[in-house]
Protein backbone atom coordinates (compact mmCIF):
# COMPACT_ATOMS: atom_id res chain seq x y z
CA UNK A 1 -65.11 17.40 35.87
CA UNK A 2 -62.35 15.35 37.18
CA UNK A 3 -59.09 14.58 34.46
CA UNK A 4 -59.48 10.77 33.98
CA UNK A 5 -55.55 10.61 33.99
CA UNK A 6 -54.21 12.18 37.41
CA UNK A 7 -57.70 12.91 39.01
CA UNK A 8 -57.22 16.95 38.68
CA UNK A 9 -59.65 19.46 37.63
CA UNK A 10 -60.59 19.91 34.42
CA UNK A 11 -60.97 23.64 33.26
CA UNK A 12 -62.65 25.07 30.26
CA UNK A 13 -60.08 26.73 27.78
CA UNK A 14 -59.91 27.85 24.44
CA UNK A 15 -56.73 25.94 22.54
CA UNK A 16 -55.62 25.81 19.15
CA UNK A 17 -55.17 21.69 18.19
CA UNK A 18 -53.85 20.13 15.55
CA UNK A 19 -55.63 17.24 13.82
CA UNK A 20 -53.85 14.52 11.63
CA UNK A 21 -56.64 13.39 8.89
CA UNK A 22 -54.03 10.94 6.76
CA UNK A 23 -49.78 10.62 6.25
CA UNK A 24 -50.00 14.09 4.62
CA UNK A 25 -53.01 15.92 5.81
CA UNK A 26 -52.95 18.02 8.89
CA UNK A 27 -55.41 20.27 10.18
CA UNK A 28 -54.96 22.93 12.56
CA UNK A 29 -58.12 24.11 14.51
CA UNK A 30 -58.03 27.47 16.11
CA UNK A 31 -59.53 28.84 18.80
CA UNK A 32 -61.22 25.23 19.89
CA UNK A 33 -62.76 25.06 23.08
CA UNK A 34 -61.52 22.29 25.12
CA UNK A 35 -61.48 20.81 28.94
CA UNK A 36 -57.42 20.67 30.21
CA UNK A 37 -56.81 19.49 33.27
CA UNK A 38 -55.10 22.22 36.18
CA UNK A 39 -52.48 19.61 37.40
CA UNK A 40 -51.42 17.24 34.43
CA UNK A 41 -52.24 19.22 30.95
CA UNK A 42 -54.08 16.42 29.32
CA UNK A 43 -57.47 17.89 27.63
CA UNK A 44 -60.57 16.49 26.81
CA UNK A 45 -63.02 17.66 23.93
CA UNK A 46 -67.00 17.37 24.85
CA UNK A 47 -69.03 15.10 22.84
CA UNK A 48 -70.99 18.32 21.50
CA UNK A 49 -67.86 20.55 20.32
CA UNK A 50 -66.27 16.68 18.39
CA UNK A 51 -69.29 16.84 16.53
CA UNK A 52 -68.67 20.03 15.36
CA UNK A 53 -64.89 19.45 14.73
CA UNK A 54 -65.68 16.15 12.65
CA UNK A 55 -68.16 18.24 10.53
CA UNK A 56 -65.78 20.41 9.99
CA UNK A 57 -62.86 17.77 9.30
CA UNK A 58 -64.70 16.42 6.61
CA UNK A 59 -65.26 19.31 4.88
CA UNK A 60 -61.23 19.46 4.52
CA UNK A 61 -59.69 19.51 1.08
CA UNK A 62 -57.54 15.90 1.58
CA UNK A 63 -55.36 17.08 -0.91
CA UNK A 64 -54.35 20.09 1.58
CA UNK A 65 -50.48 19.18 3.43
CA UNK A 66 -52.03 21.79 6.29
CA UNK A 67 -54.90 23.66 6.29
CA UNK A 68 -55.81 25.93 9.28
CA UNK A 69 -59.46 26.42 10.18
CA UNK A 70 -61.09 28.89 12.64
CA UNK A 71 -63.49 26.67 14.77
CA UNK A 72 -66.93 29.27 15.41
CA UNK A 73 -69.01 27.68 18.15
């Protein structure tokens, strides 16, 4: 797969990400696998792992300031 930014190669990793739900609510996902391109660093999450991650998003406690979550495939 080709980075849609710079044109490198995208390259399957595993990252932790952090995801902003609202002004207070932040939710760190570990051990996500991503796509990040080789030349530019800009990553890319597959339309299969997202639905995962918004599953598991909406599970969060809203009330949480950060809340870290170990993503399982």
């Amino acid at each position: 797969m080709k980075c849609y930014l710079c044109g490198g190669t995208m390259e399957s990793e595993i990252s932790d990400m952090p995801f902003k739900l609202s002004s207070k609510t932040i939710v760190i996902l570990k051990e996500l696998p991503v796509l990040q391109c080789n030349n530019c660093g800009e990553y890319a999450i597959e339309d299969s792992i997202m639905e995962k991650v918004e599953a598991l998003l909406s599970r969060v406690d809203q009330e949480a300031e950060l809340e870290i979550v170990r993503f399982a495939a």
